[in-house]
PDB file of N, CA and C in Angstrom:
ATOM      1  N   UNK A   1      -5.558 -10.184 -21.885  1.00  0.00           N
ATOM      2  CA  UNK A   1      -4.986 -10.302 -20.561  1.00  0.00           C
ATOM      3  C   UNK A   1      -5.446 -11.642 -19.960  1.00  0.00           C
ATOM      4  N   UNK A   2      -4.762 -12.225 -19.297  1.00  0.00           N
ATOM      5  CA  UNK A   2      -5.045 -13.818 -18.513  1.00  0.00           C
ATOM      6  C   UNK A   2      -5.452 -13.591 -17.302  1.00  0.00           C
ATOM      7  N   UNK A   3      -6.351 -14.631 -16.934  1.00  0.00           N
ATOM      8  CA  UNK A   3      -6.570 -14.589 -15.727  1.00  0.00           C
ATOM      9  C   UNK A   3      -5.513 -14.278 -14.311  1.00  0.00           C
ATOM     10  N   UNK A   4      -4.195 -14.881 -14.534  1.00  0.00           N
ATOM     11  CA  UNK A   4      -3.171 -13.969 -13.383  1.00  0.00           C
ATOM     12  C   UNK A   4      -2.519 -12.744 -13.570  1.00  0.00           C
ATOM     13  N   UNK A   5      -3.048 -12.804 -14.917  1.00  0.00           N
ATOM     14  CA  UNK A   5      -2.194 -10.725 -15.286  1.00  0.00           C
ATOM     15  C   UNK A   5      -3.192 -10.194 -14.500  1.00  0.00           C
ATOM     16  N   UNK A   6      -4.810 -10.415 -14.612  1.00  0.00           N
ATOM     17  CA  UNK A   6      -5.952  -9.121 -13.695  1.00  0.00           C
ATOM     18  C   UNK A   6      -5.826  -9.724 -12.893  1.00  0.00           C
ATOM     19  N   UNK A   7      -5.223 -10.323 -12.209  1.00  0.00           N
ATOM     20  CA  UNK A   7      -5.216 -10.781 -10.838  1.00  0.00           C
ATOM     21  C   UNK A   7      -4.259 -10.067 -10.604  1.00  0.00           C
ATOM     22  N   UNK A   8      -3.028 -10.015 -10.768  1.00  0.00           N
ATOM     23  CA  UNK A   8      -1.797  -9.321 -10.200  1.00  0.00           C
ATOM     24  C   UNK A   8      -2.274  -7.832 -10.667  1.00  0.00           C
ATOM     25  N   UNK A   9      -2.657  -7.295 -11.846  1.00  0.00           N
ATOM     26  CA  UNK A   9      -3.099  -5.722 -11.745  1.00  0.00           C
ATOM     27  C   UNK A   9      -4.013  -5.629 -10.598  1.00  0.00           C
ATOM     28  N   UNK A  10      -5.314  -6.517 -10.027  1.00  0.00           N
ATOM     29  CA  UNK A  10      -6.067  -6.031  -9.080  1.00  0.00           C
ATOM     30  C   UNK A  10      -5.150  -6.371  -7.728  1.00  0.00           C
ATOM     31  N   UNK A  11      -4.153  -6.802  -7.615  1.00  0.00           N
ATOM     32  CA  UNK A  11      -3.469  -7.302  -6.363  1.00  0.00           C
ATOM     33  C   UNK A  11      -2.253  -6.413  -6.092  1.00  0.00           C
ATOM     34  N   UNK A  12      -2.112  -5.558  -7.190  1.00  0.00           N
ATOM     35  CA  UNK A  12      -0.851  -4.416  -7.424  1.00  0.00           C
ATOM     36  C   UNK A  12      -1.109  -3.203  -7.597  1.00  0.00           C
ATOM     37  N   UNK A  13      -1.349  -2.595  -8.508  1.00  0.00           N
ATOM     38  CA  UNK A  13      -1.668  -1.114  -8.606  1.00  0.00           C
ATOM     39  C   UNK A  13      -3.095  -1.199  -8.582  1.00  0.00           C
ATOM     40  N   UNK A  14      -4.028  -1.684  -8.616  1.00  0.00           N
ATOM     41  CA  UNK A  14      -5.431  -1.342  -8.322  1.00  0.00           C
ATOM     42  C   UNK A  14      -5.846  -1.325  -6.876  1.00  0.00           C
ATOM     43  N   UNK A  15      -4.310  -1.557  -6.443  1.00  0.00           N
ATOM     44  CA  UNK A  15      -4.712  -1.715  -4.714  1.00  0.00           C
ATOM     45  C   UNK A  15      -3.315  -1.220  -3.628  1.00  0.00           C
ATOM     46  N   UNK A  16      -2.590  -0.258  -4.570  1.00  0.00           N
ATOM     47  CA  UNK A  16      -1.539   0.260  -4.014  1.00  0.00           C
ATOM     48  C   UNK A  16      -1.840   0.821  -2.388  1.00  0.00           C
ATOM     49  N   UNK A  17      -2.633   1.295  -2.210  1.00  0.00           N
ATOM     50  CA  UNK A  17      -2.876   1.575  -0.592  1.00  0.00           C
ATOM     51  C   UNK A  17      -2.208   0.607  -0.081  1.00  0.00           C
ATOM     52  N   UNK A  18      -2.120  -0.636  -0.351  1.00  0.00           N
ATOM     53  CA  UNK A  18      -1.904  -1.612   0.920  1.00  0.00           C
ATOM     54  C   UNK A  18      -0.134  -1.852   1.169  1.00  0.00           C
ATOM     55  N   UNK A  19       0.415  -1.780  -0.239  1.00  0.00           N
ATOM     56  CA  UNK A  19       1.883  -1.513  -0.285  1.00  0.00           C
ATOM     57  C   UNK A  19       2.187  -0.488   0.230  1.00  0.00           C
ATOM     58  N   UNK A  20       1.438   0.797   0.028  1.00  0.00           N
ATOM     59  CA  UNK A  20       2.136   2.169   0.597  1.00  0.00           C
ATOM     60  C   UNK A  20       1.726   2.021   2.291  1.00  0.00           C
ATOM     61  N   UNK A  21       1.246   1.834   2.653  1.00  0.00           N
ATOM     62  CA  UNK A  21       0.904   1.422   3.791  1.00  0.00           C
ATOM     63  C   UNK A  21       1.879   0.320   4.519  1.00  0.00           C
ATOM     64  N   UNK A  22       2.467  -0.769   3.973  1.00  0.00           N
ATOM     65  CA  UNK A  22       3.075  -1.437   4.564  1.00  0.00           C
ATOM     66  C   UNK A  22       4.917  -0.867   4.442  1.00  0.00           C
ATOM     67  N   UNK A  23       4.974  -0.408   3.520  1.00  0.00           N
ATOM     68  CA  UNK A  23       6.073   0.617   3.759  1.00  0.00           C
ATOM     69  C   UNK A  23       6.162   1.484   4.778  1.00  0.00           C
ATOM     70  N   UNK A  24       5.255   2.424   5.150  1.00  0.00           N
ATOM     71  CA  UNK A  24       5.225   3.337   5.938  1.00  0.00           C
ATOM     72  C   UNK A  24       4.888   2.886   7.065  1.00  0.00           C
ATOM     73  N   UNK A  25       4.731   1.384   7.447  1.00  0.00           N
ATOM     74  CA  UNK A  25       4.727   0.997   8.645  1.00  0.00           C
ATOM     75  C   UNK A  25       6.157   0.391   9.005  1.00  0.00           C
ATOM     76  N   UNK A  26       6.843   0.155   8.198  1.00  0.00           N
ATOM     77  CA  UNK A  26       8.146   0.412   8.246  1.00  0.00           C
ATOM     78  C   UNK A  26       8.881   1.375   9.119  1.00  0.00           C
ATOM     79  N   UNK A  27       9.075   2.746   8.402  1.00  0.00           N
ATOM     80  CA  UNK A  27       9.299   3.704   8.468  1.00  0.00           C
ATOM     81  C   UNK A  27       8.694   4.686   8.117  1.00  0.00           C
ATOM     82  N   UNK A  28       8.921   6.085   8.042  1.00  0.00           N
ATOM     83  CA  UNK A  28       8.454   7.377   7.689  1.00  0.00           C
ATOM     84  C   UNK A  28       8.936   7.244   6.307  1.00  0.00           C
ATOM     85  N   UNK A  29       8.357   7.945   5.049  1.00  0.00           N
ATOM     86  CA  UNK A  29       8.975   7.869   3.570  1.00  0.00           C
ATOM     87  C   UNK A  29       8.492   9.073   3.201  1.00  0.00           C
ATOM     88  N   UNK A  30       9.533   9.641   2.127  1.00  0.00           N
ATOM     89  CA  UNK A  30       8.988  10.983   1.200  1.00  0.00           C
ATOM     90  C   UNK A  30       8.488  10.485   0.643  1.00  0.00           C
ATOM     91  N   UNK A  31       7.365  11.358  -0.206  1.00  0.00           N
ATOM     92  CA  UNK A  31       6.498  10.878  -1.305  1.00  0.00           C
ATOM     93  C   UNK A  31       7.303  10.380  -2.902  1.00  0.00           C
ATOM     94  N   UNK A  32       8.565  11.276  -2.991  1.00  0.00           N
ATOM     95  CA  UNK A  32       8.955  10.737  -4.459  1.00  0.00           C
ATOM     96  C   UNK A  32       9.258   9.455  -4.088  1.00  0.00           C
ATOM     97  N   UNK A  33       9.882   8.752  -2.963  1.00  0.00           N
ATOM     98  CA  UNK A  33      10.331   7.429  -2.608  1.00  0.00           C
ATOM     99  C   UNK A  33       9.891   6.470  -2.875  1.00  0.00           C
ATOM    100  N   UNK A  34       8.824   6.297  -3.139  1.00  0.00           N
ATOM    101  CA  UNK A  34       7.731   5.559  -2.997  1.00  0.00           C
ATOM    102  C   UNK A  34       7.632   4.720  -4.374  1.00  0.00           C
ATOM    103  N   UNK A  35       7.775   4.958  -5.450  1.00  0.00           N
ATOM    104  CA  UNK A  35       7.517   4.202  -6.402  1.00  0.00           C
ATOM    105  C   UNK A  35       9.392   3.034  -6.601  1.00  0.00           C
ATOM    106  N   UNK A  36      10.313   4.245  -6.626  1.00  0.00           N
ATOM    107  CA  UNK A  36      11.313   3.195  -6.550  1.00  0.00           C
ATOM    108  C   UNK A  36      10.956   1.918  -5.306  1.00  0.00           C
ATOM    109  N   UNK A  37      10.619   2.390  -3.889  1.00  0.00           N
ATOM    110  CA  UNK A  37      10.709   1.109  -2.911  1.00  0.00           C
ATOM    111  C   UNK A  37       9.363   0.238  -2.964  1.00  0.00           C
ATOM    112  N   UNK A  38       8.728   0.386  -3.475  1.00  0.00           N
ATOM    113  CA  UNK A  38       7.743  -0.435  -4.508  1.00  0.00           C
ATOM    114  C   UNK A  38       8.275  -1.360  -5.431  1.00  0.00           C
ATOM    115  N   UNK A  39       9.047  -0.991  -6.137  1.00  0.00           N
ATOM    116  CA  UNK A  39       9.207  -1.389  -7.223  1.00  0.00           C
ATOM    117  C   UNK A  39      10.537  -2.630  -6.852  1.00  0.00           C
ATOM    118  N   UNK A  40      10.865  -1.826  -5.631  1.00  0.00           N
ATOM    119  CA  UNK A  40      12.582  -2.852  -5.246  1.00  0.00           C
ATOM    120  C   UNK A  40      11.707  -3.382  -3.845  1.00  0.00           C
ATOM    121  N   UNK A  41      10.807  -3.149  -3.262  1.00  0.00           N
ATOM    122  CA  UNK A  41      10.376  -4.232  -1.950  1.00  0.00           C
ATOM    123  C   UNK A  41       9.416  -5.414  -3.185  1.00  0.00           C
ATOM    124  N   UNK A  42       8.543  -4.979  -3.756  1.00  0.00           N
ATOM    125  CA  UNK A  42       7.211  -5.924  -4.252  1.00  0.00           C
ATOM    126  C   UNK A  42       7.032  -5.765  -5.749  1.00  0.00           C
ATOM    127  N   UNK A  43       8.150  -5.386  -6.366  1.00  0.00           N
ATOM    128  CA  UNK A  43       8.494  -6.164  -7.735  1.00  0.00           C
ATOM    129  C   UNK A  43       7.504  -5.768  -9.198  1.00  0.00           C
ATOM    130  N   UNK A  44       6.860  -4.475  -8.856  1.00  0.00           N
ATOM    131  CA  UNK A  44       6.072  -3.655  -9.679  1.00  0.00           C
ATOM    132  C   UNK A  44       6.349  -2.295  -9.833  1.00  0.00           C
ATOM    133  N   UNK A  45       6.032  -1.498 -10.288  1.00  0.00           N
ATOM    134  CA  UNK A  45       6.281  -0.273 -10.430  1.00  0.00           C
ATOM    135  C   UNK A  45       5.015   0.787 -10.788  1.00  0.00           C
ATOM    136  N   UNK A  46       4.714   1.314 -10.145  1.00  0.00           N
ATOM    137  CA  UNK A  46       3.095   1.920 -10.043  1.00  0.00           C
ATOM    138  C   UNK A  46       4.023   3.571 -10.732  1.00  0.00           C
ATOM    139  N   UNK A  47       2.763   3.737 -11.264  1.00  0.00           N
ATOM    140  CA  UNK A  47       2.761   5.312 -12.240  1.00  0.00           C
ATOM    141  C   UNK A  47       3.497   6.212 -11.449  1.00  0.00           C
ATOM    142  N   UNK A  48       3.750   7.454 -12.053  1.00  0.00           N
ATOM    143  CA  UNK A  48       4.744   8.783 -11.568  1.00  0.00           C
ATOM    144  C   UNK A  48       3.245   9.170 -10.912  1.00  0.00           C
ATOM    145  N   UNK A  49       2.401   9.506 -11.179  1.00  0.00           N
ATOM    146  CA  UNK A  49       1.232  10.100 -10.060  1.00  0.00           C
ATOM    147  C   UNK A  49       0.697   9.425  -9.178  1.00  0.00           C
ATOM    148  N   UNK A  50       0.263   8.197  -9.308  1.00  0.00           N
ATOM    149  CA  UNK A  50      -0.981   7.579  -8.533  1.00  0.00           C
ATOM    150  C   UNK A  50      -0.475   7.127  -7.134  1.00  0.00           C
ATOM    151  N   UNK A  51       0.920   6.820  -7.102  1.00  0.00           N
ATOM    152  CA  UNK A  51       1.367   7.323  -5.529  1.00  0.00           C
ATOM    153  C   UNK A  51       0.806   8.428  -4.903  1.00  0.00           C
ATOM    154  N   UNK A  52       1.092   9.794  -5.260  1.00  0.00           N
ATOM    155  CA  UNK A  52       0.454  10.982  -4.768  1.00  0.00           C
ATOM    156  C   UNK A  52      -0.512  10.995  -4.768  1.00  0.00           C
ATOM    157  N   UNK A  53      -1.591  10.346  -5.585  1.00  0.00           N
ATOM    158  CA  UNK A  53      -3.056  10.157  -5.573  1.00  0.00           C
ATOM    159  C   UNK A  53      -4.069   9.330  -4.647  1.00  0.00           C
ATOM    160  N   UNK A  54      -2.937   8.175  -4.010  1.00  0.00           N
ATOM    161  CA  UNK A  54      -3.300   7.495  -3.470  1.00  0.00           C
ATOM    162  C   UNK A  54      -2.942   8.191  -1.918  1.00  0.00           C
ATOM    163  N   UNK A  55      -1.533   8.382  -1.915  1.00  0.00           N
ATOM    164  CA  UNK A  55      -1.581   8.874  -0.299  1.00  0.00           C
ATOM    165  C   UNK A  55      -2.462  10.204  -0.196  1.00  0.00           C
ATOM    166  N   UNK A  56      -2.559  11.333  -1.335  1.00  0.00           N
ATOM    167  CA  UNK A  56      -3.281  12.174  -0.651  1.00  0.00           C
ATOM    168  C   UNK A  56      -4.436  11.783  -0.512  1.00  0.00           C
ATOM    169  N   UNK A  57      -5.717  10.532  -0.763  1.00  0.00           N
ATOM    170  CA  UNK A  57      -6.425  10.058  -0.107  1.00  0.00           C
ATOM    171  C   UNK A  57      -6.389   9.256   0.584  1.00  0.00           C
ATOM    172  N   UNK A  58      -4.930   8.680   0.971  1.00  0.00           N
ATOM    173  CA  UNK A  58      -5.143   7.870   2.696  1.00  0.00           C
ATOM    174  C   UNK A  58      -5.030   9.046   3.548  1.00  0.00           C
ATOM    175  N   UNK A  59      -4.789  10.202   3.609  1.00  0.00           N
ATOM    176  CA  UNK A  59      -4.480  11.334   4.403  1.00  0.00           C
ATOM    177  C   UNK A  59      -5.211  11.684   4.654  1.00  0.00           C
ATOM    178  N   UNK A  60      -6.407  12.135   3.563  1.00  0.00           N
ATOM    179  CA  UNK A  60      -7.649  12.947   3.620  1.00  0.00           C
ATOM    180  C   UNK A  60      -8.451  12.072   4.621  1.00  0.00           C
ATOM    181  N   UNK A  61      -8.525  10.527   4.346  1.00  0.00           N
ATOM    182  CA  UNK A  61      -8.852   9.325   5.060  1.00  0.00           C
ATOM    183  C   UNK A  61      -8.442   9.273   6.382  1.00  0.00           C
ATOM    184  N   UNK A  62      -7.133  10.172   6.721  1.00  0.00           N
ATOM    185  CA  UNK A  62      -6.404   9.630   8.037  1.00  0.00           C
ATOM    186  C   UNK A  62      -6.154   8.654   8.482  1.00  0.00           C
ATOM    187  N   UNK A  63      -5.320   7.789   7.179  1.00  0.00           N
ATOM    188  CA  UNK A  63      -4.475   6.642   7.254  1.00  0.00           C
ATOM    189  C   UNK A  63      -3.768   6.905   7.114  1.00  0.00           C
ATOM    190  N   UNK A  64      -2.978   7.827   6.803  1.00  0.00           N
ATOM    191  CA  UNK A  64      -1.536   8.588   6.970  1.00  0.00           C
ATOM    192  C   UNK A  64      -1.636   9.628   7.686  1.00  0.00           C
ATOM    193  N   UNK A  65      -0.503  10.439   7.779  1.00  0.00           N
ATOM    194  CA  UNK A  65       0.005  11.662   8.264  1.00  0.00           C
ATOM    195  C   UNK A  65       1.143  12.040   8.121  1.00  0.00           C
ATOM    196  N   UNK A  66       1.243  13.466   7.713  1.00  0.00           N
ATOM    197  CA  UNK A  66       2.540  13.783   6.888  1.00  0.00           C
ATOM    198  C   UNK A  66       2.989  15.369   7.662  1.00  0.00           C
ATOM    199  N   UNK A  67       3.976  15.047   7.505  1.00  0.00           N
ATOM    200  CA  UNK A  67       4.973  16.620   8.224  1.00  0.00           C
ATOM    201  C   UNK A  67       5.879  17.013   7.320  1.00  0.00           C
ATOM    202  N   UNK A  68       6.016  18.139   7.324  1.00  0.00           N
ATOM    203  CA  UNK A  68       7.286  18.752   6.345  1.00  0.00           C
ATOM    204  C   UNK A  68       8.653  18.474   6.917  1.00  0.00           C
ATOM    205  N   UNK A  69       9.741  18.557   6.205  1.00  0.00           N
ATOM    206  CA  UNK A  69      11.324  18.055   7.093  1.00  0.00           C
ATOM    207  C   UNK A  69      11.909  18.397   5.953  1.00  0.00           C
ATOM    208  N   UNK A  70      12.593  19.323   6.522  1.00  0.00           N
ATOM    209  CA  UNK A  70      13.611  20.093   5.273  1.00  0.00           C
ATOM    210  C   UNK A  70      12.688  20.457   4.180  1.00  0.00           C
ATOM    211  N   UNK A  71      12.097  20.894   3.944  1.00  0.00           N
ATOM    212  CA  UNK A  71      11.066  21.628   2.851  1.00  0.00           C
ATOM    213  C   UNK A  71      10.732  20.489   2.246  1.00  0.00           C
ATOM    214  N   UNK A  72      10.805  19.225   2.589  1.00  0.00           N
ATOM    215  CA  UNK A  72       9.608  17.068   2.128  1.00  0.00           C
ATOM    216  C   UNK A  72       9.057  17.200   2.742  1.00  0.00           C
ATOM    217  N   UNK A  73       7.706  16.835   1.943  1.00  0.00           N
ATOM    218  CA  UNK A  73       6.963  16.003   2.792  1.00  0.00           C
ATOM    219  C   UNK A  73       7.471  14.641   3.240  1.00  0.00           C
ATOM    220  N   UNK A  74       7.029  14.497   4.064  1.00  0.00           N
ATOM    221  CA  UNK A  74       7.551  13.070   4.920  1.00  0.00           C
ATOM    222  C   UNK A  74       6.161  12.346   5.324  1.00  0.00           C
ATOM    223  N   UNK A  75       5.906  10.891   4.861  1.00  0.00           N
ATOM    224  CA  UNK A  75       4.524  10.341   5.196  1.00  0.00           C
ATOM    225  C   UNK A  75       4.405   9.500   6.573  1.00  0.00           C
ATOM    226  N   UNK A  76       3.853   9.102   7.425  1.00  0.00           N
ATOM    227  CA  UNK A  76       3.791   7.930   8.335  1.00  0.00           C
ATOM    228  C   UNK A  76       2.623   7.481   8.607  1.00  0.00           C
ATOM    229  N   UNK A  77       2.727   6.197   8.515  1.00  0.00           N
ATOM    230  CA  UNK A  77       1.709   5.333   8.786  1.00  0.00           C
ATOM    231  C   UNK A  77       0.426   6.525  10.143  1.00  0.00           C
ATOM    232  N   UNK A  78      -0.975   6.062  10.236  1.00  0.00           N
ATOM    233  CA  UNK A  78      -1.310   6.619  11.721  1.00  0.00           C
ATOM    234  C   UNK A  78      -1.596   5.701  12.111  1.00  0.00           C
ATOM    235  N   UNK A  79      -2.645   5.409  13.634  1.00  0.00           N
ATOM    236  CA  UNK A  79      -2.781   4.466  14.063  1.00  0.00           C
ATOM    237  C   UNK A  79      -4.220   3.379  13.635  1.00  0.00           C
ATOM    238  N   UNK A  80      -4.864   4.961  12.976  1.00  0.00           N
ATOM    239  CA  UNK A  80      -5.910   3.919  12.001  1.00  0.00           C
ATOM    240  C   UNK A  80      -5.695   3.551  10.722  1.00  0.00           C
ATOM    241  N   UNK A  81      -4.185   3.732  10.094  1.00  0.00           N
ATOM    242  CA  UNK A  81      -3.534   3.150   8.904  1.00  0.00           C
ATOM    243  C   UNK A  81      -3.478   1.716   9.323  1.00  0.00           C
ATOM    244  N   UNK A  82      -2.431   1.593  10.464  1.00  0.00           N
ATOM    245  CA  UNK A  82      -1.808   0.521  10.868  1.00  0.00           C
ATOM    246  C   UNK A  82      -3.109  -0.835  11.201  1.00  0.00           C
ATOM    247  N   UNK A  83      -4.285  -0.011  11.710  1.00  0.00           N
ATOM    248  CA  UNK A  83      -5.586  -1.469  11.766  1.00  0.00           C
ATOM    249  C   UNK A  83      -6.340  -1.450  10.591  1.00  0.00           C
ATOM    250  N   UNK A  84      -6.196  -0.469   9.700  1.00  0.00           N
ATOM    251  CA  UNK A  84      -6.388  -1.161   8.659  1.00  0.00           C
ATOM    252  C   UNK A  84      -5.618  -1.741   7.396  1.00  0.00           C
ATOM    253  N   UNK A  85      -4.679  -1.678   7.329  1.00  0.00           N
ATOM    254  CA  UNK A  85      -3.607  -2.588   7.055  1.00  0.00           C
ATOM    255  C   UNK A  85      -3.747  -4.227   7.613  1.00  0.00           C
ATOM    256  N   UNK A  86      -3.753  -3.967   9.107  1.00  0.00           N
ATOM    257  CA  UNK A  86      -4.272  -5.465   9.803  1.00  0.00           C
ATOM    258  C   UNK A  86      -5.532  -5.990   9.121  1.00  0.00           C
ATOM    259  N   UNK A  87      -6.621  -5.704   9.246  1.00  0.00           N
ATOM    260  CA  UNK A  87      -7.509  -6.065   8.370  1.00  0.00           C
ATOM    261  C   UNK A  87      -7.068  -6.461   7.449  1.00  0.00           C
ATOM    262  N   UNK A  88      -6.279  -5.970   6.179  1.00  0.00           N
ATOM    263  CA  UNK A  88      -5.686  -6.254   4.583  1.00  0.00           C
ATOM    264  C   UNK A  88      -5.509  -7.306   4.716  1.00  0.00           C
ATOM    265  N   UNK A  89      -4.492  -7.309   5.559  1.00  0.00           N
ATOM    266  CA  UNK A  89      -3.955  -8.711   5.948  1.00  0.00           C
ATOM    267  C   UNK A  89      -4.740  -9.773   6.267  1.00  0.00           C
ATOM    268  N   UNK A  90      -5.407  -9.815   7.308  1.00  0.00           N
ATOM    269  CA  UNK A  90      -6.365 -11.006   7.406  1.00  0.00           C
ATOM    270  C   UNK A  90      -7.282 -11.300   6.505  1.00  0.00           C
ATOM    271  N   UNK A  91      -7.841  -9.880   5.544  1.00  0.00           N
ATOM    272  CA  UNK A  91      -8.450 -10.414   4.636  1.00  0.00           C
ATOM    273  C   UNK A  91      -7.971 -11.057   3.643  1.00  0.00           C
ATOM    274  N   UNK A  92      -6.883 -11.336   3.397  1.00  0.00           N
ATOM    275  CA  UNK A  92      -6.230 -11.871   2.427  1.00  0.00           C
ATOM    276  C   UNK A  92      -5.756 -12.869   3.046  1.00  0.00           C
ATOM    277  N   UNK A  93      -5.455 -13.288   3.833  1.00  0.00           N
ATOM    278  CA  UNK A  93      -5.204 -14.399   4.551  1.00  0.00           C
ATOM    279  C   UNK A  93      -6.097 -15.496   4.360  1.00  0.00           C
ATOM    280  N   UNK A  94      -7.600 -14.559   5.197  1.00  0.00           N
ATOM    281  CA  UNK A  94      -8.274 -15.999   4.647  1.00  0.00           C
ATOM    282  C   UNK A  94      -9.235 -16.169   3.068  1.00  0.00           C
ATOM    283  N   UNK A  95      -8.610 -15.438   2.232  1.00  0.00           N
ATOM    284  CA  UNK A  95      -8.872 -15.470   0.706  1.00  0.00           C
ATOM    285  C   UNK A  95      -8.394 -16.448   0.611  1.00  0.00           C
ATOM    286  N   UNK A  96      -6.605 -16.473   0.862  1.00  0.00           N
ATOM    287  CA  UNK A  96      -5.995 -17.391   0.153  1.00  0.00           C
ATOM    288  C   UNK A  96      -6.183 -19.489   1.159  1.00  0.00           C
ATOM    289  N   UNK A  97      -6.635 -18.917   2.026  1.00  0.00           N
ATOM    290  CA  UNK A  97      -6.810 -20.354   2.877  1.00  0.00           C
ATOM    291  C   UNK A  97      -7.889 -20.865   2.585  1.00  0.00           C
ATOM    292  N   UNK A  98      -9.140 -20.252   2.122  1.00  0.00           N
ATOM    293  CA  UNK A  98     -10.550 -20.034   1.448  1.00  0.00           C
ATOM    294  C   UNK A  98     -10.539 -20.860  -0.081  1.00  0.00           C
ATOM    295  N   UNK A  99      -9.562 -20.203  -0.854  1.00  0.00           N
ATOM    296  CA  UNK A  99      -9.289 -20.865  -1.877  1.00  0.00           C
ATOM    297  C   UNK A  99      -8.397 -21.886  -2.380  1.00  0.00           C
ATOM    298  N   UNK A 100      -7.425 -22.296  -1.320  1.00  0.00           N
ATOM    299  CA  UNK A 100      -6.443 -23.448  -1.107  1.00  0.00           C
ATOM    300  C   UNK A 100      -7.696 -24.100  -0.224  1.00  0.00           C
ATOM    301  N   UNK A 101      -8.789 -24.159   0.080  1.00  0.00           N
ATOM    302  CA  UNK A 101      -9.252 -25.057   0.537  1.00  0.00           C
ATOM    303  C   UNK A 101      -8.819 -25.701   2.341  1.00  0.00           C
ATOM    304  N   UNK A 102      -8.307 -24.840   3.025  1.00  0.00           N
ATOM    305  CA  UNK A 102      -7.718 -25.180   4.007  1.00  0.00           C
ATOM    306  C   UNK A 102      -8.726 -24.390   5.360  1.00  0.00           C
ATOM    307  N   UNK A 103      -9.789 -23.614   4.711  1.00  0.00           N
ATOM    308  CA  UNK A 103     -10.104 -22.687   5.386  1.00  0.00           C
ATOM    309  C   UNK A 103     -11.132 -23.569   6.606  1.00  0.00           C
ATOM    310  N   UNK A 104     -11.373 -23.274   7.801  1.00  0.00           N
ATOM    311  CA  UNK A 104     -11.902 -24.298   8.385  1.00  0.00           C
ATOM    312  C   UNK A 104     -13.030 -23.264   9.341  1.00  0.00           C
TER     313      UNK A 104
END
């Protein structure tokens, strides 16, 4: 494996929280949904389980929250999903300004 293949595995499925999270700040999503709009928003495709594995520990976490609707679950972001998501973001922000050398 090359140095940008474990980079994109640790930036993709070793860190799916942050995609499922920015989806569901989107909108509300069923759980099967989730790997197709993954796969068609950010160009990867994460396993038939580790979606479910992952949100049922942002839930347990209470970074999600989920309601039934028509016998689905249905996921949504909460409001301590959404700041830490913000965090994601800035931390990666200044990774990449850090390592482009721009960081001041």
């Amino acid at each position: 494996m090359t140095p940008v293949q474990r980079l994109k595995k640790s930036t993709t499925i070793d860190n799916l929280w942050i995609y499922i999270l920015a989806l569901l700040k989107k909108r509300p999503v069923y759980g099967w949904e989730i790997p197709d709009l993954i796969e068609k928003e950010y160009e990867f495709r994460p396993g038939k389980i580790t979606p479910y594995r992952v949100l049922y520990r942002l839930e347990l976490d209470k970074f999600v929250k989920s309601r039934t609707q028509e016998r689905r679950r249905v996921y949504q972001i909460s409001d301590k999903g959404e700041k830490e998501l913000e965090n994601a973001y800035e931390l990666l922000r200044g990774l990449t300004k850090n390592i482009d050398g721009k960081r001041k």
